[in-house]
C-alpha atoms as a PDB file:
ATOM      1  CA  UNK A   1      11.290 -33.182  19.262  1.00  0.00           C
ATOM      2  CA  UNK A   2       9.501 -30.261  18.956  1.00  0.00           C
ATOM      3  CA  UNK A   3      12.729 -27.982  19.314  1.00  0.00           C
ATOM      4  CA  UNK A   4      14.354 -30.072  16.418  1.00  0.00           C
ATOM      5  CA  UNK A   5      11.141 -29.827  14.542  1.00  0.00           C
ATOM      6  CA  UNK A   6      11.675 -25.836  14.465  1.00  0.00           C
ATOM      7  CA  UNK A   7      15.417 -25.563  14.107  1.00  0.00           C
ATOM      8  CA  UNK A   8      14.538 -27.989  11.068  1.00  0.00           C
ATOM      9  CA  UNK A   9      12.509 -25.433   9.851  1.00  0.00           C
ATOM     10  CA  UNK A  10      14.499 -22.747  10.404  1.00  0.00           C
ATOM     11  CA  UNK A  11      17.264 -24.126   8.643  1.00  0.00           C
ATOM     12  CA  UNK A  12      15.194 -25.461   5.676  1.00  0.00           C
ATOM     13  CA  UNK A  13      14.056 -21.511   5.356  1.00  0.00           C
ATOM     14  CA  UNK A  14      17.230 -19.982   5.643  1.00  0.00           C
ATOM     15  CA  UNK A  15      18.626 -22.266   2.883  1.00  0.00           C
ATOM     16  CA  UNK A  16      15.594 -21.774   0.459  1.00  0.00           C
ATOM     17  CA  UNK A  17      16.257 -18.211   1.256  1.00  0.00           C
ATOM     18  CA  UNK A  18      19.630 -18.062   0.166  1.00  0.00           C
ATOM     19  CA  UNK A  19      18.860 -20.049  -3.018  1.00  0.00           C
ATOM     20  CA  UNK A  20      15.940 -17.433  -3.712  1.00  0.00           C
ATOM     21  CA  UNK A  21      18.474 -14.553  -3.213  1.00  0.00           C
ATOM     22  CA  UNK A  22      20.972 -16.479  -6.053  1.00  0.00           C
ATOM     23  CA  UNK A  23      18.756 -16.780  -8.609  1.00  0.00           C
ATOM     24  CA  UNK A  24      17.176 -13.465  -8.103  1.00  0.00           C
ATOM     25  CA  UNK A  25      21.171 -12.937  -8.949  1.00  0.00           C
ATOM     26  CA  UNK A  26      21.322 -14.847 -11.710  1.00  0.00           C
ATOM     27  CA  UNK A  27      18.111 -13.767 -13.460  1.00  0.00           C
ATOM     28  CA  UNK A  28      19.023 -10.042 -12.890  1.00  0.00           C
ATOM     29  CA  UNK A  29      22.584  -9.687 -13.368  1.00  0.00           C
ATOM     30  CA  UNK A  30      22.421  -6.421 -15.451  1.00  0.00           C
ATOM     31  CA  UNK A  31      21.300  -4.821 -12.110  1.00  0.00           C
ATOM     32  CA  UNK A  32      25.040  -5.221 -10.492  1.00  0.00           C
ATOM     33  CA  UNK A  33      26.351  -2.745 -12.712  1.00  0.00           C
ATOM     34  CA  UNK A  34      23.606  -0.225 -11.848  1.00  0.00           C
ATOM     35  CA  UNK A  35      25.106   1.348  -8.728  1.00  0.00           C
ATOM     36  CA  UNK A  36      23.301   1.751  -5.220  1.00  0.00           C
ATOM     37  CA  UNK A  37      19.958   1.090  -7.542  1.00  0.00           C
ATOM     38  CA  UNK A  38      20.626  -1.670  -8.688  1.00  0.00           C
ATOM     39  CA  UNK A  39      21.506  -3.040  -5.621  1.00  0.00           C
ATOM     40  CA  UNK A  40      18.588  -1.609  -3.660  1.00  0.00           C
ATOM     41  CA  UNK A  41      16.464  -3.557  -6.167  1.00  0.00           C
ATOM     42  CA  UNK A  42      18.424  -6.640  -5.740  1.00  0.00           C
ATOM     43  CA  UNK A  43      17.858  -6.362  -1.912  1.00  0.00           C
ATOM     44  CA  UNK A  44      14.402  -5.966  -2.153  1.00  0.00           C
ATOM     45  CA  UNK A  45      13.883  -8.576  -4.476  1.00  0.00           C
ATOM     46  CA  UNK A  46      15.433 -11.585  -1.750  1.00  0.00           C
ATOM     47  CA  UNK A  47      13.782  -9.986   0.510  1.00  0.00           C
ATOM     48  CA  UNK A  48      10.578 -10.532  -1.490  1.00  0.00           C
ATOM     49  CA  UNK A  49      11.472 -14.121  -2.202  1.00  0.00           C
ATOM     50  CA  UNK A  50      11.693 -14.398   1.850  1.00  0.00           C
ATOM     51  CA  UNK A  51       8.047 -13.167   2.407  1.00  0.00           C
ATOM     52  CA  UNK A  52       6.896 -15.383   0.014  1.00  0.00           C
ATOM     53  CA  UNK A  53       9.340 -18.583   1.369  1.00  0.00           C
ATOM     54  CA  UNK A  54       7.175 -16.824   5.213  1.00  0.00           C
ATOM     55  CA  UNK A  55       3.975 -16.959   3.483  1.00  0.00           C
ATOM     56  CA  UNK A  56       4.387 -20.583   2.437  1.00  0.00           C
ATOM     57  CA  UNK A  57       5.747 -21.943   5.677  1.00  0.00           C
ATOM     58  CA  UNK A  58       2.716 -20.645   7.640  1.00  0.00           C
ATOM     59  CA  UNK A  59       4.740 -17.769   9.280  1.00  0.00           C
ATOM     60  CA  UNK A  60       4.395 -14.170  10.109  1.00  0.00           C
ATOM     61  CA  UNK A  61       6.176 -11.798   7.798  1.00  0.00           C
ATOM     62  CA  UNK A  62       8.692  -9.909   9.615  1.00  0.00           C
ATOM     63  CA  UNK A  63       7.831  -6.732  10.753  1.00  0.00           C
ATOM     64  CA  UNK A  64       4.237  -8.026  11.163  1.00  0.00           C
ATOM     65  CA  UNK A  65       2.444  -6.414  14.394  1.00  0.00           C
ATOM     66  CA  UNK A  66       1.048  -9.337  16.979  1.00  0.00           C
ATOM     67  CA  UNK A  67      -2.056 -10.046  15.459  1.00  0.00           C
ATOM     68  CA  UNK A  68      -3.261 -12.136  18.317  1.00  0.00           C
ATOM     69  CA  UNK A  69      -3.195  -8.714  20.732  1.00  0.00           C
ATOM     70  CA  UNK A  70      -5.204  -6.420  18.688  1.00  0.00           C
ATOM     71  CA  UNK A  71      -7.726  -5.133  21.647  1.00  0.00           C
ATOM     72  CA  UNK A  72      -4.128  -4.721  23.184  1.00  0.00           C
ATOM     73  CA  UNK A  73      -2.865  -2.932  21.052  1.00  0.00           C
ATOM     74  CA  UNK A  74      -6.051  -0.527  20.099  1.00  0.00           C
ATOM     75  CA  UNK A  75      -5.653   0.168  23.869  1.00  0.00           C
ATOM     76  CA  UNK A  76      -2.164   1.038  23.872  1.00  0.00           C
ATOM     77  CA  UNK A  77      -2.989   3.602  21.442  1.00  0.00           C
ATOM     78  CA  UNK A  78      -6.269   5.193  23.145  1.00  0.00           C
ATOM     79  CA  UNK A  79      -8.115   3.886  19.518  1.00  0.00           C
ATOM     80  CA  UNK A  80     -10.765   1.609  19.616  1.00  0.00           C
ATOM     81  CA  UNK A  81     -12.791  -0.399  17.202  1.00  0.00           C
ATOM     82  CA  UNK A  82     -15.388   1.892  14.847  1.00  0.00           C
ATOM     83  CA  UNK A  83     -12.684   4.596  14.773  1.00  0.00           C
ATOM     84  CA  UNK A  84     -12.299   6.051  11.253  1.00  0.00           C
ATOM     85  CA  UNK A  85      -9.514   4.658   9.160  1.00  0.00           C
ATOM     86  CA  UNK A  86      -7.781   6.088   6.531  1.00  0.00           C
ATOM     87  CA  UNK A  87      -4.858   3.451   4.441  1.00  0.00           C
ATOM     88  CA  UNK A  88      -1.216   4.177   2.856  1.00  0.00           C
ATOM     89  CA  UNK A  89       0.725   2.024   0.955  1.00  0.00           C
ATOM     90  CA  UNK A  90       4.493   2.369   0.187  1.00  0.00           C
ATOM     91  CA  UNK A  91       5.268  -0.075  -2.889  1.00  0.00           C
ATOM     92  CA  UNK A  92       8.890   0.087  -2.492  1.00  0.00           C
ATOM     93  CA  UNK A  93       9.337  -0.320   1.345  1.00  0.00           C
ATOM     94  CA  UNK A  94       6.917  -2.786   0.549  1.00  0.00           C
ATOM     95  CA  UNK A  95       4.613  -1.439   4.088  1.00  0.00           C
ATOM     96  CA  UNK A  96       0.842  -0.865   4.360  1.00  0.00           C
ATOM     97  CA  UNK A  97      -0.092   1.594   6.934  1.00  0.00           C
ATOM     98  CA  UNK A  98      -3.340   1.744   8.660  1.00  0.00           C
ATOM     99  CA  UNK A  99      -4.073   5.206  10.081  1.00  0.00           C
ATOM    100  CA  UNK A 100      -7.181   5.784  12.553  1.00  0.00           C
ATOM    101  CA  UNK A 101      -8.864   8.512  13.713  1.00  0.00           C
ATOM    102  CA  UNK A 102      -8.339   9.759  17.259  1.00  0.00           C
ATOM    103  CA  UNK A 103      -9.127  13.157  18.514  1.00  0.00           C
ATOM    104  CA  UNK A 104      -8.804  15.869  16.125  1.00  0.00           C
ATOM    105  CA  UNK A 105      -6.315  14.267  13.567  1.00  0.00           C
ATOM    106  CA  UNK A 106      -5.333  10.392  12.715  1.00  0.00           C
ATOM    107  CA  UNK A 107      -2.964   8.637  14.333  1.00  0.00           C
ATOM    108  CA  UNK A 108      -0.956   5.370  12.915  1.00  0.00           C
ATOM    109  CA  UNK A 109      -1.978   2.331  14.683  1.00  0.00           C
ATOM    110  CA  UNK A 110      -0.292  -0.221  12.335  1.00  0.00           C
ATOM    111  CA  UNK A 111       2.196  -0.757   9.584  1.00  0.00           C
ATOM    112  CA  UNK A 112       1.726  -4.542   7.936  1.00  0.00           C
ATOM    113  CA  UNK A 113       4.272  -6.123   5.536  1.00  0.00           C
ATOM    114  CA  UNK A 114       3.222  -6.170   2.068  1.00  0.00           C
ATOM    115  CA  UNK A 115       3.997 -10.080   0.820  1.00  0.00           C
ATOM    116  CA  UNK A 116       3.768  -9.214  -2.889  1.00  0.00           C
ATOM    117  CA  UNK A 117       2.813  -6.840  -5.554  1.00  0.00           C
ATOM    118  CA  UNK A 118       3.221  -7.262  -9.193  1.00  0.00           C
ATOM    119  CA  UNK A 119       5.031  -4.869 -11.251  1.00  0.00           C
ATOM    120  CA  UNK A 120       7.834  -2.187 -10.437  1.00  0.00           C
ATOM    121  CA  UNK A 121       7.310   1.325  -9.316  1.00  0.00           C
ATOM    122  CA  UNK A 122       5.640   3.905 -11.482  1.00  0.00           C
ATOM    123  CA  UNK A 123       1.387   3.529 -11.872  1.00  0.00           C
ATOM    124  CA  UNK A 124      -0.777   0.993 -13.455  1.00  0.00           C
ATOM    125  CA  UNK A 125      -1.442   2.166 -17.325  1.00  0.00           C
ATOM    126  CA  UNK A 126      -3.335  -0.206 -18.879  1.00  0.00           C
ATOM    127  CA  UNK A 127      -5.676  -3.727 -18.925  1.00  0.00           C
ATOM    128  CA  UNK A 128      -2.731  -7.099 -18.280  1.00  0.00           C
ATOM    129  CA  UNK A 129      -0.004  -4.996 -17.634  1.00  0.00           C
ATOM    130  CA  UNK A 130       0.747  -6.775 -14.474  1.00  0.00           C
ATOM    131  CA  UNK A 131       1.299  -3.778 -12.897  1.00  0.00           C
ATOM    132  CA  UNK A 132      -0.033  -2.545  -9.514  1.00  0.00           C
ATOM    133  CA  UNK A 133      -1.761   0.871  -9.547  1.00  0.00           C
ATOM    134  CA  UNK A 134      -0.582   4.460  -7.734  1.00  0.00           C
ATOM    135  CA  UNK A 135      -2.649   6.978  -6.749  1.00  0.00           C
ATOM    136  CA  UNK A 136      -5.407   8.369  -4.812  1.00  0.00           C
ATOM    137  CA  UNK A 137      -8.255   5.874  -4.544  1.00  0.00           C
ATOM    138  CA  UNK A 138     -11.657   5.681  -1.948  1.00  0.00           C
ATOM    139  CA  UNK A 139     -13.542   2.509  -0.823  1.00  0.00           C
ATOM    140  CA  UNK A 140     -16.693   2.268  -0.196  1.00  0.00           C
ATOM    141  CA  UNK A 141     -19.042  -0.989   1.438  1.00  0.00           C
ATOM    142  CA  UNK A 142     -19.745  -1.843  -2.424  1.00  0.00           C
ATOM    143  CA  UNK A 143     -15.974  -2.648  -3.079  1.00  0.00           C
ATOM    144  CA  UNK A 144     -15.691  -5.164  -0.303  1.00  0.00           C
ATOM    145  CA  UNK A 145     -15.724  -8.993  -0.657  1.00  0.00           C
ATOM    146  CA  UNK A 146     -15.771 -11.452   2.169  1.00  0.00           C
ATOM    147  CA  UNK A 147     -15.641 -13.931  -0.171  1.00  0.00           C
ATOM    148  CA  UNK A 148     -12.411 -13.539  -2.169  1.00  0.00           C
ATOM    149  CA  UNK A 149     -10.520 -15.976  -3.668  1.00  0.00           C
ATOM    150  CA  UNK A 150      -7.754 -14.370  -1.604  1.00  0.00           C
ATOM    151  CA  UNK A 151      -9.622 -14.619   1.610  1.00  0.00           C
ATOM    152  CA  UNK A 152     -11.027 -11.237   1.686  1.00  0.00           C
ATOM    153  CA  UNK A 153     -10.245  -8.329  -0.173  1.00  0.00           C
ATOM    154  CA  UNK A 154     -11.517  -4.589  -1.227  1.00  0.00           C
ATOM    155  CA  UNK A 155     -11.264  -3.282  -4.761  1.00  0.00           C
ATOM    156  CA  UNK A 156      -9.040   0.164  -4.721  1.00  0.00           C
ATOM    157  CA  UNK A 157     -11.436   1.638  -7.218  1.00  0.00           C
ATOM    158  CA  UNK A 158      -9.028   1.303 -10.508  1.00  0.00           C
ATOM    159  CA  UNK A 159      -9.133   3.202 -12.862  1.00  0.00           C
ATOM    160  CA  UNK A 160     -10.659   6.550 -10.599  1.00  0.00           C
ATOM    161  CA  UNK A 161     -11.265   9.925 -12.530  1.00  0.00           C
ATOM    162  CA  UNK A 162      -7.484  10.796 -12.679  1.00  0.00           C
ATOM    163  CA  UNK A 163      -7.005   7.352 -14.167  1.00  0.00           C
ATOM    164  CA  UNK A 164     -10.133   7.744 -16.523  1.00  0.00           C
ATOM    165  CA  UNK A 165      -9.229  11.168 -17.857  1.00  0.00           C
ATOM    166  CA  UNK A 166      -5.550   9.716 -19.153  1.00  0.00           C
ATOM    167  CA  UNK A 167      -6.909   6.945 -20.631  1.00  0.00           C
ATOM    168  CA  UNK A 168      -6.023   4.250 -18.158  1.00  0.00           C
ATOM    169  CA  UNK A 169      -7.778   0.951 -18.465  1.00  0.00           C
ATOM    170  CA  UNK A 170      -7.732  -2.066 -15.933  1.00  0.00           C
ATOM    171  CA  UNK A 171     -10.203  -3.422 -13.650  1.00  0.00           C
ATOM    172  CA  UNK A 172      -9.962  -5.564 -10.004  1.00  0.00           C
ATOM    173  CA  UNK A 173      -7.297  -4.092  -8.488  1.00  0.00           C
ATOM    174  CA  UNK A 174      -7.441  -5.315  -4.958  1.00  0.00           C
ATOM    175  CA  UNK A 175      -5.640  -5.437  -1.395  1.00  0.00           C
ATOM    176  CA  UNK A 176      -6.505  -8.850  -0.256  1.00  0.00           C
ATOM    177  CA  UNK A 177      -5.065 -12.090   1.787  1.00  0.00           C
ATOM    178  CA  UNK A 178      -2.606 -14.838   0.432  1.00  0.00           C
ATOM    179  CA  UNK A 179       0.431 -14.263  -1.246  1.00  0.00           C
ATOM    180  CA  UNK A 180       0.128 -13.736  -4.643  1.00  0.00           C
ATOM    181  CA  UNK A 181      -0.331 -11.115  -6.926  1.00  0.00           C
ATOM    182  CA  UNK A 182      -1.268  -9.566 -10.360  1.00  0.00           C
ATOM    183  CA  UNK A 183      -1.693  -6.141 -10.015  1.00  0.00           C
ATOM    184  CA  UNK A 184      -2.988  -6.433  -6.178  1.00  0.00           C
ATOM    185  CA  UNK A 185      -1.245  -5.684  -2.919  1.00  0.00           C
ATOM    186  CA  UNK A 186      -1.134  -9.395  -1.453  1.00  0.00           C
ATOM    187  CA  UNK A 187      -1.203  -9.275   2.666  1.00  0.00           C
ATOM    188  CA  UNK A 188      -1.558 -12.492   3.352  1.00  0.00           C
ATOM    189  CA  UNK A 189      -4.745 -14.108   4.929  1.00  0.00           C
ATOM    190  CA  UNK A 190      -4.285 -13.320   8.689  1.00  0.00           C
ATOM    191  CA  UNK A 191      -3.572  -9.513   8.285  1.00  0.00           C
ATOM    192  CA  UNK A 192      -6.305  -9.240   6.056  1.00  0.00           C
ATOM    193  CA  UNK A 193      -8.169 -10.527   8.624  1.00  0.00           C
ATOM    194  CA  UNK A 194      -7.179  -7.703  11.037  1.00  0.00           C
ATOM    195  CA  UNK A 195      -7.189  -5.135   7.895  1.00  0.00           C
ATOM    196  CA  UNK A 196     -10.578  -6.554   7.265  1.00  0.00           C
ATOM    197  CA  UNK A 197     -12.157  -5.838  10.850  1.00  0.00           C
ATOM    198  CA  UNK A 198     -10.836  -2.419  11.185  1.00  0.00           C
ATOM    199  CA  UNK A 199     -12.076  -1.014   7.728  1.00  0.00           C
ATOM    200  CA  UNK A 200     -15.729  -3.038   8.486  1.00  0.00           C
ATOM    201  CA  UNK A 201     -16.016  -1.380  11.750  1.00  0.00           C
ATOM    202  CA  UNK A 202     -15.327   2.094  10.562  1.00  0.00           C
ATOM    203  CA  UNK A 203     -17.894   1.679   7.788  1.00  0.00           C
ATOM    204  CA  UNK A 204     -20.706   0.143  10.234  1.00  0.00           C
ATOM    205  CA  UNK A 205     -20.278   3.220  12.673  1.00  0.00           C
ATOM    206  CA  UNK A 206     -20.725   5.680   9.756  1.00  0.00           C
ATOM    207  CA  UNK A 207     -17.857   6.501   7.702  1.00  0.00           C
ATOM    208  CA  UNK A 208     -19.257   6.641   4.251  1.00  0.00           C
ATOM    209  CA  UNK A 209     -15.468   6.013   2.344  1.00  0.00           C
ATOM    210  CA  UNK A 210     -12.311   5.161   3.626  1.00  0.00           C
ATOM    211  CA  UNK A 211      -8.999   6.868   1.422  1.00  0.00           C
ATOM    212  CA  UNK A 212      -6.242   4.522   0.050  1.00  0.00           C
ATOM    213  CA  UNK A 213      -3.287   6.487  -0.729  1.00  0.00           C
ATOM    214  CA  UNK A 214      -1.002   4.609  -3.033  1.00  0.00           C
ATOM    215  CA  UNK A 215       2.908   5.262  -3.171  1.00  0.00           C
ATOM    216  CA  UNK A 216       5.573   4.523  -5.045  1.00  0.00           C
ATOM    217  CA  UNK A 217       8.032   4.958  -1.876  1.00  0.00           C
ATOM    218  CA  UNK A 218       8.259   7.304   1.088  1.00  0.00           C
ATOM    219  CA  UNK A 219       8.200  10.951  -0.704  1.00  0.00           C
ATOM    220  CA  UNK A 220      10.884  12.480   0.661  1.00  0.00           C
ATOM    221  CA  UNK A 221      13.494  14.813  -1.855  1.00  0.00           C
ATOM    222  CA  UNK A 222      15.765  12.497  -1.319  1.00  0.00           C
ATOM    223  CA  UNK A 223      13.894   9.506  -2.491  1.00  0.00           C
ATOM    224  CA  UNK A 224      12.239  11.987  -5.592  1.00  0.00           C
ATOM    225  CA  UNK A 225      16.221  12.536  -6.469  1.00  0.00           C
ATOM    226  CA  UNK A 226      17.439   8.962  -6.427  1.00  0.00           C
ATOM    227  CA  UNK A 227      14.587   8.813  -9.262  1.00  0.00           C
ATOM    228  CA  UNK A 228      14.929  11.860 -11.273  1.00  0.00           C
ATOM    229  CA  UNK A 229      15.563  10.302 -14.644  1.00  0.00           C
ATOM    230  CA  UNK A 230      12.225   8.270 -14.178  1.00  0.00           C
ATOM    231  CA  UNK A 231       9.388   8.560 -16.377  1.00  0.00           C
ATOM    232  CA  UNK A 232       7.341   9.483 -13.363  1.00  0.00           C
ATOM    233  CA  UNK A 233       8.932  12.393 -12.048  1.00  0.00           C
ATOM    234  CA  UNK A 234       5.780  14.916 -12.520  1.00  0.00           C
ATOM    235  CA  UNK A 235       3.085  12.349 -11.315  1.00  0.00           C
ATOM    236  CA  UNK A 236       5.259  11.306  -8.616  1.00  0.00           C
ATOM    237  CA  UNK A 237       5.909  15.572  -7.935  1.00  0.00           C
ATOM    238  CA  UNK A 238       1.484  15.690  -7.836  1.00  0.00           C
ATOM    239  CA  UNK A 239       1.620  12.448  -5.750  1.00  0.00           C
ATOM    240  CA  UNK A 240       3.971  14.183  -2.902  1.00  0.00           C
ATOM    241  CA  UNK A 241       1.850  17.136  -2.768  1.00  0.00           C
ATOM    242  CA  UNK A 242      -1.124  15.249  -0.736  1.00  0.00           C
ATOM    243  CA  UNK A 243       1.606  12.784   1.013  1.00  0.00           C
ATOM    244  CA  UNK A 244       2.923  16.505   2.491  1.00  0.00           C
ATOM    245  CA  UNK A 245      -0.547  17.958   2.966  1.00  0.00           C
ATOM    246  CA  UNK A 246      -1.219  14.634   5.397  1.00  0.00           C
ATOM    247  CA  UNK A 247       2.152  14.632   6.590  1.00  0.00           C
ATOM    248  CA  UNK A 248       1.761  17.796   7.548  1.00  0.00           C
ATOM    249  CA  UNK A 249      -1.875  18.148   9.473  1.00  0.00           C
ATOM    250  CA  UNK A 250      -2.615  14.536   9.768  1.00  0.00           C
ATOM    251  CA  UNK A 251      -5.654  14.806   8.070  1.00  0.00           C
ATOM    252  CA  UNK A 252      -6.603  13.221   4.971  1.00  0.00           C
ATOM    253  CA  UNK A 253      -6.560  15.928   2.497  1.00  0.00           C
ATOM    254  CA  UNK A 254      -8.976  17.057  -0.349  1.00  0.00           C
ATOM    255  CA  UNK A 255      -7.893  15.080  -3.669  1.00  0.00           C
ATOM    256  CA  UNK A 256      -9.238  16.098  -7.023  1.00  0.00           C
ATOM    257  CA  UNK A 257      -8.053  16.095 -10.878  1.00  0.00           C
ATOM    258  CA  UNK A 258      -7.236  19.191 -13.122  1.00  0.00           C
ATOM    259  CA  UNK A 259      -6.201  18.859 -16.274  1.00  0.00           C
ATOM    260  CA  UNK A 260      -5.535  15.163 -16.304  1.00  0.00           C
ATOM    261  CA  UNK A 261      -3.042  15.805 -12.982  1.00  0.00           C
ATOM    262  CA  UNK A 262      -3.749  15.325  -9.476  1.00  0.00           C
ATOM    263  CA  UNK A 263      -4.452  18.321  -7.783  1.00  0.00           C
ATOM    264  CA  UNK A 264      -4.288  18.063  -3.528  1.00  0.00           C
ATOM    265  CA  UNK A 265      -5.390  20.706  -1.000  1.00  0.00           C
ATOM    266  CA  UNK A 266      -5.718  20.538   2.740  1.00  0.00           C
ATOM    267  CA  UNK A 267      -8.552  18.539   3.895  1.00  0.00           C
ATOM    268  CA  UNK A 268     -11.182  20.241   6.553  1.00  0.00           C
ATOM    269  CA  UNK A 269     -10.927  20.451   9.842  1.00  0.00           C
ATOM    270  CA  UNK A 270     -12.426  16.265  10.739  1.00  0.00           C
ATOM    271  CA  UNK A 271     -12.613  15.330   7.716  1.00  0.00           C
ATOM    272  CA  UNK A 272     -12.038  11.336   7.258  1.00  0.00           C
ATOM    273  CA  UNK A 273     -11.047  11.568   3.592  1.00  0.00           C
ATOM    274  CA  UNK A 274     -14.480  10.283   2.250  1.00  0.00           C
ATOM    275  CA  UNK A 275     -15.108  12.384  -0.923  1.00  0.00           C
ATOM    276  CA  UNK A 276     -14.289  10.401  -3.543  1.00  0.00           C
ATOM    277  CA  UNK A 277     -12.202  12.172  -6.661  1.00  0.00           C
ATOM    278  CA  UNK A 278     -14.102  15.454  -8.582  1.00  0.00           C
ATOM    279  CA  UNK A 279     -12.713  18.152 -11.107  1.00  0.00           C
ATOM    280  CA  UNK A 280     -10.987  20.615  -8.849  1.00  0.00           C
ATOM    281  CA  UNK A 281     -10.095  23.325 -11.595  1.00  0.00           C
ATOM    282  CA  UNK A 282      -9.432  26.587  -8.668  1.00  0.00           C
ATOM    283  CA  UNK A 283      -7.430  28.981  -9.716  1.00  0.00           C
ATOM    284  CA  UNK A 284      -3.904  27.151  -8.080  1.00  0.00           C
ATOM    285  CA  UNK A 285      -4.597  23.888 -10.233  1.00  0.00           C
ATOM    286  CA  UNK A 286      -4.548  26.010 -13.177  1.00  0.00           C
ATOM    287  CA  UNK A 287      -0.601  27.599 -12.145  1.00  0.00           C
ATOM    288  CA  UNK A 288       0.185  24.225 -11.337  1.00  0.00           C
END
C-alpha cells in the first residue's frame, strides 16, 4: 500500500506539473518568439511551478542538500558550527549559497533551492513593486525573527545606503521559510531551519554581521552579454566587480557607495564581510 501510496503521488505531481508548465505557456506566449530568452524564461518558469507543486506536497526541492545529515556534512567539509558565514543568492538559477569560513578564506558548504521570489531580474526600485531586491546587503542579530509568519526569517536590510542615495523605497525584504513570496527569497520552512542555525551560530560566537550578496545570475561575460540591451547593464557591471573580487580571493570584499554606484575593493586579509555599507569616494571610485 504504501508503494502505491507514493507512485500515486508521483504521478499526481508529474501531471500537475505538466499542467503548470501549459499554462505558464499559455499565459506567456509572446515569450516563444523571443529566441533562446524567451525560452530560458519559459524553462524557468515550470520549473518554478514544480518547486512550488514540491513545496505543497511536503517534499524536498530538488537539488536540496540532506538536511537530516548536517553534522555530516559540516564534517565532510572540516567546518563546524560557529564558523563565520557569509550568503549569495543567484535570482535566476534560482540557488542560495551559504559560504563559511574555514582557514584563511571561505569555503561553500551549501547551495539550497530558492522556491520563489517575486519579480524578474533587475533590483527592487520602489515601495509594492513586487519586486525582489539586488545588491550588497549585511545582517545583523536585530534583523532576525524566530517568529515569522514564514517560519523564520532575516530582513536583508532594504533599502541600504546605495539604495537610499537613488531614491529607492521599500521595507521587509526578507529570506525566510514557506513558499511564497512578495519581494522575499522564499526557502521553504525546513532549509530555513538549517539556514537559520548556521547564521545564529556564527552570530553567538562573535561575528558582528553576516554579508548577503544579491545577484541577478552567475556574473560571468557571457551571462552580462545575453543581457546587454537590459536596463541594468551598469549596475549589473558594479555588481560583478565584488562577485570577481570574492571569486577571486574568497574573501568577502569591502563594499561601499560613490556617487550613487557601488564601488567594491578587496576585503582584508580575515575579514568576514561585517562592515556594513559607507561612502567610499578613493580616488578609483571617482575614474569609475
Amino acid at each position: 500500500m504504501q508503494f502505491l501510496y507514493s507512485i500515486s503521488r508521483v504521478l499526481i505531481a508529474g501531471a500537475l506539473a505538466g499542467a503548470l508548465a501549459v499554462l505558464t505557456l499559455t499565459l506567456w506566449p509572446d515569450l516563444i518568439g523571443r529566441g533562446e530568452e524567451g525560452l530560458a524564461r519559459i524553462r524557468l518558469a515550470a520549473h518554478d511551478a514544480q518547486r512550488v507543486l514540491y513545496a505543497k506536497l511536503g517534499w524536498p526541492l530538488p537539488g536540496t542538500p540532506d538536511l537530516g545529515r548536517l553534522n555530516e556534512r559540516l564534517a565532510e567539509k572540516g567546518l563546524a558550527r560557529g564558523a563565520p558565514v557569509f550568503i549569495r543568492i543567484f535570482k535566476r538559477e534560482r540557488e542560495l549559497e551559504l559560504w563559511m569560513r574555514r582557514g584563511d578564506g571561505f569555503v561553500l558548504f551549501a547551495s539550497y533551492p530558492v522556491c520563489r521570489h517575486s519579480g524578474g531580474l533587475g533590483p527592487k526600485l520602489r515601495e509594492g513593486d513586487r519586486q525582489a531586491p539586488e545588491g550588497f546587503y549585511t545582517v545583523g542579530r536585530s534583523q532576525l525573527n524566530p517568529n515569522s509568519a514564514y517560519r523564520r526569517s532575516f530582513n536583508l536590510g532594504y533599502p541600504n545606503l546605495y539604495d537610499a542615495a537613488n531614491g529607492r523605497t521599500g521595507s521587509f525584504l526578507m529570506v525566510h521559510g514557506a513558499c511564497l513570496s512578495v519581494g522575499c527569497y522564499a526557502m521553504t520552512d525546513p532549509v530555513i531551519d538549517e539556514i537559520w542555525e548556521l547564521v545564529t551560530a556564527a552570530l553567538d560566537r562573535g561575528q558582528k554581521r553576516f554579508s548577503a550578496h544579491i545577484f541577478p545570475f552567475r556574473m560571468s561575460e557571457a551571462h552580462l552579454a545575453i543581457h546587454d540591451r537590459a536596463p541594468w547593464g551598469e549596475f549589473w557591471r558594479d555588481l560583478k566587480r565584488g562577485y570577481d573580487l570574492f571569486e577571486a580571493s574568497r574573501t568577502p570584499p569591502r563594499i561601499g557607495v560613490c556617487a550613487k554606484r557601488y564601488v567594491a575593493r578587496s576585503g582584508a586579509a580575515g575579514s568576514y564581510g561585517e562592515s556594513e555599507l559607507a561612502e567610499l569616494c578613493d580616488q578609483e571610485a571617482q575614474r569609475q
